[in-house]
Protein backbone atom coordinates (compact mmCIF):
# COMPACT_ATOMS: atom_id res chain seq x y z
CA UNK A 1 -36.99 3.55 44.68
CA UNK A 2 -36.76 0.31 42.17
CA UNK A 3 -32.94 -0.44 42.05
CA UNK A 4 -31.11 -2.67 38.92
CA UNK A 5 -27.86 -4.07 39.14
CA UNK A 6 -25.63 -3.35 36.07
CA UNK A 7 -22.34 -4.44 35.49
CA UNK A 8 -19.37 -1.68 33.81
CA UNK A 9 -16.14 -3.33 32.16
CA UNK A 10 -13.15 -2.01 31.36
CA UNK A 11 -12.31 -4.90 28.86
CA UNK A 12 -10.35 -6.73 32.09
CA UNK A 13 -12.63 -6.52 35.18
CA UNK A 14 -16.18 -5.84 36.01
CA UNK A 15 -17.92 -3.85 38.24
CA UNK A 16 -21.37 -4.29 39.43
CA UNK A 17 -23.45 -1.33 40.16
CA UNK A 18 -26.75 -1.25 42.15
CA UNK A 19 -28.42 2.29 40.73
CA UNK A 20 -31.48 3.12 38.51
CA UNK A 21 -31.11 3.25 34.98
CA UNK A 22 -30.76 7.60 35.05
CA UNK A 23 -27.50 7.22 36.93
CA UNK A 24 -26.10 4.59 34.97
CA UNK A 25 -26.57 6.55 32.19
CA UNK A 26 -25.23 9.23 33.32
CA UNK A 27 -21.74 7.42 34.07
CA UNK A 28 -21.91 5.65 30.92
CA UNK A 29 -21.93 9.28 28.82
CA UNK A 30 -19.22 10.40 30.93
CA UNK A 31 -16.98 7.69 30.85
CA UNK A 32 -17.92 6.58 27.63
CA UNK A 33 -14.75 4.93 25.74
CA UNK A 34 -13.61 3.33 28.96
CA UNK A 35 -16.44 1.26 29.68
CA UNK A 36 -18.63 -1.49 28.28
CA UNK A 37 -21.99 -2.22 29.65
CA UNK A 38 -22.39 -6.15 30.12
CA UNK A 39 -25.08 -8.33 30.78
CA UNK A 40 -22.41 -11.54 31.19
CA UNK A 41 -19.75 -11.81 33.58
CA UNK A 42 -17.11 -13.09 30.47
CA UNK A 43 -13.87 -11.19 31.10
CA UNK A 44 -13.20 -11.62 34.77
CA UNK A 45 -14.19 -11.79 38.27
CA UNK A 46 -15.93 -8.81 39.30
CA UNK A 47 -14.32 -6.97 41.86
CA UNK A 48 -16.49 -5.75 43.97
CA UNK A 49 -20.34 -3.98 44.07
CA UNK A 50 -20.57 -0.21 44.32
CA UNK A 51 -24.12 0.44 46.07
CA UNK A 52 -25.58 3.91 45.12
CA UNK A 53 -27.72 5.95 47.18
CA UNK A 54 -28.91 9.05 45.43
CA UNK A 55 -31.99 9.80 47.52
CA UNK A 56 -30.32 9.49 50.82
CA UNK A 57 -29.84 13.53 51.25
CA UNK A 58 -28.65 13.60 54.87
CA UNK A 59 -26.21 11.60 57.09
CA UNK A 60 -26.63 10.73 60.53
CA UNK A 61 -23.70 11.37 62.38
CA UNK A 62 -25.29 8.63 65.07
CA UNK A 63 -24.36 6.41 62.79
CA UNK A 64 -20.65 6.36 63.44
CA UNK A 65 -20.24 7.36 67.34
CA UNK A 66 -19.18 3.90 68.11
CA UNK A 67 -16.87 3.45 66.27
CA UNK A 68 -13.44 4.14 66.46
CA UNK A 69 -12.04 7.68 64.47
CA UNK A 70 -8.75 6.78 62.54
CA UNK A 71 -8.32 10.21 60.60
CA UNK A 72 -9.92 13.47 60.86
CA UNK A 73 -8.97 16.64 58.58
CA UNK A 74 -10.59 19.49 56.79
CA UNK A 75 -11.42 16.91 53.81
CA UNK A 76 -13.57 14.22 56.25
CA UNK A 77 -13.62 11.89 58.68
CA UNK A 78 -12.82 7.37 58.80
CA UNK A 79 -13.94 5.11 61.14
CA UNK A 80 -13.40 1.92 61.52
CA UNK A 81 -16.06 -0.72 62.46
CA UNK A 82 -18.31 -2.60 60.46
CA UNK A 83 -18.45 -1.41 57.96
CA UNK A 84 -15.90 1.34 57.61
CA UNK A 85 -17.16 5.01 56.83
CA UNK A 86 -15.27 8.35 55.04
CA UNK A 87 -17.39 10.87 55.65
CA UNK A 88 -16.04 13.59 52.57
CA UNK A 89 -17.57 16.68 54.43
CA UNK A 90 -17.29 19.16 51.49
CA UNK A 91 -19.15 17.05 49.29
CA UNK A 92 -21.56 15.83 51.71
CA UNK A 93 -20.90 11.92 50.87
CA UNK A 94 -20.13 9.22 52.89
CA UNK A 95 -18.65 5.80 51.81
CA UNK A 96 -19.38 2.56 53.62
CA UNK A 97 -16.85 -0.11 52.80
CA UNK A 98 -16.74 -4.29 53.87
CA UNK A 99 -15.76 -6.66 52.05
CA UNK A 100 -16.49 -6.58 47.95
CA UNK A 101 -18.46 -3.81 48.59
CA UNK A 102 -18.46 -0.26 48.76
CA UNK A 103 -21.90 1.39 49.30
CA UNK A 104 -22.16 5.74 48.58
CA UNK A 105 -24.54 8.13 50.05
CA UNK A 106 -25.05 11.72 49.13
CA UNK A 107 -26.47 14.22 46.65
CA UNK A 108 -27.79 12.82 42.99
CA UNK A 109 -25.82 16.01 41.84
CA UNK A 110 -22.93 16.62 39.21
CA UNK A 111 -20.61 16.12 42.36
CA UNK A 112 -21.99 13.20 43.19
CA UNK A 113 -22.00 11.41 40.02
CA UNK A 114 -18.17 12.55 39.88
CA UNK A 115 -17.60 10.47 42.99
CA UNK A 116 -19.15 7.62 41.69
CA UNK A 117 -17.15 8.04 38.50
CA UNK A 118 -13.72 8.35 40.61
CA UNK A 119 -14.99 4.99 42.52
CA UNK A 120 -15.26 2.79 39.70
CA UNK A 121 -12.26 4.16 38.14
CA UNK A 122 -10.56 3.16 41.11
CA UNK A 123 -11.70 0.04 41.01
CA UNK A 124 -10.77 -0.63 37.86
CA UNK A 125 -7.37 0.72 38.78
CA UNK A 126 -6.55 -2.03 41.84
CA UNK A 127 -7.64 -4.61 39.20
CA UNK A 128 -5.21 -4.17 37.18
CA UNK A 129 -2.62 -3.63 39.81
CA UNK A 130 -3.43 -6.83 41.63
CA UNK A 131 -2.73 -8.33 37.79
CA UNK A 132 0.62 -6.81 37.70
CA UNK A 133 -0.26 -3.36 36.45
CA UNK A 134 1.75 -0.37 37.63
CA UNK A 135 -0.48 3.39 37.76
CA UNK A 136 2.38 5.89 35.75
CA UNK A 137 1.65 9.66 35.65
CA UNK A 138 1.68 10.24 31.86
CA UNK A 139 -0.45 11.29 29.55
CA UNK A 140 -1.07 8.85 25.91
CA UNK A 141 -1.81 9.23 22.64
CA UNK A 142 -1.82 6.90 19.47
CA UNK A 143 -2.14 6.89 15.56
CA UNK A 144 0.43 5.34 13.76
CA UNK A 145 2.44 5.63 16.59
CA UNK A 146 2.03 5.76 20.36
CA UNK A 147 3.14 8.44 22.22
CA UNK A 148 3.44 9.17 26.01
CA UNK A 149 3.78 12.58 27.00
CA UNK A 150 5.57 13.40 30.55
CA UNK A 151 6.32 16.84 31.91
CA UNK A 152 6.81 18.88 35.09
CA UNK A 153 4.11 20.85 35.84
CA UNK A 154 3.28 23.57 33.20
CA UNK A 155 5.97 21.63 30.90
CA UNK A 156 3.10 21.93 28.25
CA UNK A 157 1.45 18.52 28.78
CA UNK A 158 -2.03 19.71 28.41
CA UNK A 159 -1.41 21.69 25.56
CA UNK A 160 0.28 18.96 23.37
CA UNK A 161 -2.56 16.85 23.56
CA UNK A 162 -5.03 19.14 22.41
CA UNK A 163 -2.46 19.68 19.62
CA UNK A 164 -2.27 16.14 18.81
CA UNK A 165 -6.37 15.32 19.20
CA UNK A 166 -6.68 18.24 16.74
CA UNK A 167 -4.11 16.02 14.29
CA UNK A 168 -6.88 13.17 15.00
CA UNK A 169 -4.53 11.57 17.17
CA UNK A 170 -6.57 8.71 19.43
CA UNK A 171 -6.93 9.69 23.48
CA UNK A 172 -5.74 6.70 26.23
CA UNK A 173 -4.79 8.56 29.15
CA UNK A 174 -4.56 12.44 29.55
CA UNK A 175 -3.05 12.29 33.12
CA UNK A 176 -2.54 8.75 34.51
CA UNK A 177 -2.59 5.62 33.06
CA UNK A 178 -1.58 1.72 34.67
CA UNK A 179 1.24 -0.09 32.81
CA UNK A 180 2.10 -3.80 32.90
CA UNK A 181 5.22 -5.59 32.64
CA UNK A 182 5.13 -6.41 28.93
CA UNK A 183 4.42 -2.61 28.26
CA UNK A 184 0.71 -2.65 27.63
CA UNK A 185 -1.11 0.87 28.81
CA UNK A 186 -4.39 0.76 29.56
CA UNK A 187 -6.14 4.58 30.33
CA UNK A 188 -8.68 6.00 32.83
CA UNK A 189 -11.50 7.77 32.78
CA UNK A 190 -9.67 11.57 33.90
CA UNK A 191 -11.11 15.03 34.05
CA UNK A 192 -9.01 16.92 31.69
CA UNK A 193 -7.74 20.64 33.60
CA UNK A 194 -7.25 23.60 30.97
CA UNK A 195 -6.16 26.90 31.00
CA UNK A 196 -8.62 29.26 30.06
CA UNK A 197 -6.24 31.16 27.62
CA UNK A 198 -5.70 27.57 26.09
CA UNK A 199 -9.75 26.94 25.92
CA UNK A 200 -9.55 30.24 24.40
CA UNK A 201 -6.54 29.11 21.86
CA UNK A 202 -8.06 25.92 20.99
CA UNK A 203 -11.44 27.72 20.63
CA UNK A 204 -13.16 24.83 23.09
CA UNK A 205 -17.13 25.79 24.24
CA UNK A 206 -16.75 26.80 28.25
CA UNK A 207 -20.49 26.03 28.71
CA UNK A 208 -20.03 22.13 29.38
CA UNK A 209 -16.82 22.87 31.58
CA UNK A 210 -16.42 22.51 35.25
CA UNK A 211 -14.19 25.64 36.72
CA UNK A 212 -12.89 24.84 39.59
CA UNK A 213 -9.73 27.27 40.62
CA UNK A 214 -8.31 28.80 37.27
CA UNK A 215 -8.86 25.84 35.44
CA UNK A 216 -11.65 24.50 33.04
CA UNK A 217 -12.49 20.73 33.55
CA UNK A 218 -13.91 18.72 31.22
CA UNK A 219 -14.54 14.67 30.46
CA UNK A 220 -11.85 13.24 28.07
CA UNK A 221 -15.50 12.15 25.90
CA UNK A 222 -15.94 15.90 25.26
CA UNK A 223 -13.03 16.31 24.07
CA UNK A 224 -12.80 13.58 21.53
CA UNK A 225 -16.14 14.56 20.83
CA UNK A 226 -14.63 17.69 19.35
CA UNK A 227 -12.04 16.83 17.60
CA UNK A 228 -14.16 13.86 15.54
CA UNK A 229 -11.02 11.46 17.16
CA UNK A 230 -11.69 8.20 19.27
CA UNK A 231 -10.82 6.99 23.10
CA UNK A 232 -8.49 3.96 22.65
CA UNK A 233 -8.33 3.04 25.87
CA UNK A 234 -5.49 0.12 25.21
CA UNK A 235 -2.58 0.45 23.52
CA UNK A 236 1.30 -0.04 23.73
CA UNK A 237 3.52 2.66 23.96
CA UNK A 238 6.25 3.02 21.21
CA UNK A 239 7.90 6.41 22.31
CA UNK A 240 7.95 9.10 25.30
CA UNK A 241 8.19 12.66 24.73
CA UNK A 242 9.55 14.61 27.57
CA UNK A 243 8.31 18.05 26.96
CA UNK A 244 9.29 21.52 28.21
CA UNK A 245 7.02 24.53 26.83
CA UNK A 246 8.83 27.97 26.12
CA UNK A 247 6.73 30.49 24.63
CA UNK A 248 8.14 32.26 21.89
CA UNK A 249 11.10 29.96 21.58
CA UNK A 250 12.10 27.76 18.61
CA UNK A 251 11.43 24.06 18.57
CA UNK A 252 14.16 21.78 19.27
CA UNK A 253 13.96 17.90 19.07
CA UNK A 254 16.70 15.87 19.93
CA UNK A 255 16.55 12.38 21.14
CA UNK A 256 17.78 11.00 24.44
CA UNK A 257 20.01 8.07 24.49
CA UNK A 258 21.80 8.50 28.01
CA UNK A 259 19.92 5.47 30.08
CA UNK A 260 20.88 7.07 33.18
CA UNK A 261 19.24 10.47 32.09
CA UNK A 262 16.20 7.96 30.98
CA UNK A 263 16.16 6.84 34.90
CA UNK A 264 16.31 10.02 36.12
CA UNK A 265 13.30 11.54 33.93
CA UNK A 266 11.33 8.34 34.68
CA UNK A 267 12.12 8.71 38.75
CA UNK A 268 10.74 12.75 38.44
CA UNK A 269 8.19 12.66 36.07
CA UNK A 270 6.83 8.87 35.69
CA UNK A 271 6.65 8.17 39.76
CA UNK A 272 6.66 11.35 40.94
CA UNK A 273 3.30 11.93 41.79
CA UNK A 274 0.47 11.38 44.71
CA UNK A 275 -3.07 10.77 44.95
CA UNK A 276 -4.23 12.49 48.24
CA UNK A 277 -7.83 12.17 48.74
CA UNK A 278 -10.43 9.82 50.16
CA UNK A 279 -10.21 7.71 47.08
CA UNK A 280 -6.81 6.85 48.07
CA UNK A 281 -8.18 6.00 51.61
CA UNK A 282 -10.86 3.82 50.14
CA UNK A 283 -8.37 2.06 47.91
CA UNK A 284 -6.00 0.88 50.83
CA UNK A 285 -8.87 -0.39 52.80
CA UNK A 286 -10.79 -2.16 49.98
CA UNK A 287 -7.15 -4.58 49.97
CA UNK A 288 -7.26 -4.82 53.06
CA UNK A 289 -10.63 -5.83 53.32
CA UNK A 290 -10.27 -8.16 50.45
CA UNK A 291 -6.84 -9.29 51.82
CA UNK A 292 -5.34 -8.66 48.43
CA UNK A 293 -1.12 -8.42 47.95
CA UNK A 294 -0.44 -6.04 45.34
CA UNK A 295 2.83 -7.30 43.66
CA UNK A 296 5.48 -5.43 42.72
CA UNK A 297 6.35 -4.80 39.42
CA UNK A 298 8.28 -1.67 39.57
CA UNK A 299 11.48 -2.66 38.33
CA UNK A 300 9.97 -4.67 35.16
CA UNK A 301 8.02 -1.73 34.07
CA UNK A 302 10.89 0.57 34.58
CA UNK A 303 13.25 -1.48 32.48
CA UNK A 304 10.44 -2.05 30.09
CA UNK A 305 10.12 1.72 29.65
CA UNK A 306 13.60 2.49 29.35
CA UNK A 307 14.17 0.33 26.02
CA UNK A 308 11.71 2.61 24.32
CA UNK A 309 12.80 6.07 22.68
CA UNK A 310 12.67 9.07 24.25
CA UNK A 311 12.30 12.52 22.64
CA UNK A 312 12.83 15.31 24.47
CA UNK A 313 10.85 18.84 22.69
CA UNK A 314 11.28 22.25 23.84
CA UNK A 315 9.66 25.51 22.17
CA UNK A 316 6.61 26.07 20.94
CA UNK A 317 4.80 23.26 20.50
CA UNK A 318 1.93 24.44 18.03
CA UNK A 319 3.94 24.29 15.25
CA UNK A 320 5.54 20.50 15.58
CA UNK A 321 4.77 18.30 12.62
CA UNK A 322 3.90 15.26 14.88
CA UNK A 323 3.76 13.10 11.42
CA UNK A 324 6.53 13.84 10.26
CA UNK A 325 8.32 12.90 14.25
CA UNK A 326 6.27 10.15 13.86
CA UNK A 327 7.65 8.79 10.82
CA UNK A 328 10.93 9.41 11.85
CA UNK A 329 10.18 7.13 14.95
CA UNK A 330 8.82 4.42 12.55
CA UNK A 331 12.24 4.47 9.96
């Protein structure tokens, strides 16, 4: 099969693919907003290839009985040799990794182009973190101001942005997002998880959705798509809003000045947070392979973040007047 090489940029890095034109455009729809399709190589050095293989449908475990087994669980297998293979069982892929490149095999299905999706966002991601960039779990929104939203889990995080892209508020980042030093947020290309009594409240179509569990996922490019908003998928952030949902309760705003309290929310619901799966594998060996040192910018970022206001709402948040909050940020 007749393979092209195109490149993907996030507006710092590039990425060059090796596919057919059907599967890039497939991961251009569905991450469309977060990525530019480039014929020259003007913004920076590309970080790696990404080989795909969508008509290799089986994998020969021969293929890896020389080498030696670092990890084995229910979610796959990595070897190390040359190259170095994941096998993710339950998806049937495999990942082959050396040095500035990372070649998949498996299934030209909707999983598979997921993977490949999750692969290049990745990418993108150590990019930016060799460049100083810190990954924050926090969802971001923008108009005339720019809001992050953090939250424990069922805080209401989900459910304020789908209030806020029905104001015609601009997505960045509904989950994660990387952060640099001089407070510039840059967002990724996430599947968004919703309720299905909140699809049901926000009157969002099921048929495009992925279920997996009790959730509803969809591409953040759906749901801008709806809403007749935009992806902005750089911005820098103004405000935070710690939220905390109670049904049926009054909404109460009151803003946090305490720097210590600041610390502590940023500790439990900025860090807080893991990425356990393959990806995360693939990540630490594509620095090592590339010999990379990922500085650390912790402490700037932290101390970046804690100069900006923080809001903390509780209640219902349906019936906030983010406007008028945001013009009281602005005065």
């Amino acid at each position: 099969m007749l393979k092209n090489v195109y490149k993907l940029s996030d507006g710092h890095n590039i990425v060059s693919v090796i596919c057919n034109q059907k599967t890039i455009e497939k991961i251009v729809r569905i991450m469309m907003g977060y990525v530019n399709l480039i014929e020259e190589d003007n913004i920076n050095t590309v970080i790696m290839n990404i080989c795909l293989y969508e008509d290799v449908y089986e994998v020969n475990d021969d293929l890896m009985t020389e080498n030696i087994k670092l990890h084995c669980d229910k979610d796959g297998y990595v070897y190390k040799g040359e190259p170095i293979i994941i096998n993710n069982i339950s998806d049937n892929i495999v990942y082959k990794i050396k040095k500035n490149e990372v070649a998949v095999y498996g299934y030209a299905k909707d999983e598979y182009y997921i993977e490949i999706v999750r692969l290049i966002r990745m990418c993108f991601q150590l990019g930016l973190r060799f460049n100083g960039y810190r990954k924050l779990h926090i969802s971001i929104l923008s108009k005339n101001v720019t809001w992050g939203l953090v939250g424990d889990k069922g805080a209401g995080k989900t459910t304020m942005l789908l209030h806020m892209l029905n104001n015609g508020y601009y997505l960045t980042s509904n989950d994660k997002a990387l952060i640099s030093r001089e407070g510039k947020c840059v967002g990724t290309c996430q599947r968004i998880g919703i309720q299905e009594y909140t699809m049901d409240k926000y009157n969002i179509q099921k048929n495009d959705a992925i279920i997996i569990g009790k959730k509803y996922y969809l591409w953040p490019i759906d749901l801008v798509n709806k809403y007749g908003t935009l992806i902005k998928k750089q911005v820098v952030l103004d405000a935070i809003l710690v939220l905390n949902y109670q049904a049926g309760s009054d909404l109460q705003i009151s803003e946090i000045h305490d720097v210590q309290y600041k610390k502590k929310l940023y500790d439990s619901f900025v860090c807080d947070f893991s990425d356990k799966s393959e990806m995360n594998e693939i990540g630490k060996i594509i620095i090592e392979c590339n010999e990379w040192i990922m500085p650390n910018e912790e402490q700037d970022i932290c101390d970046k973040l804690l100069t900006k206001r923080w809001i903390e709402v509780q209640g219902e948040f349906e019936s906030l007047d983010i406007e008028r909050l945001a013009s009281y940020i602005n005065s």
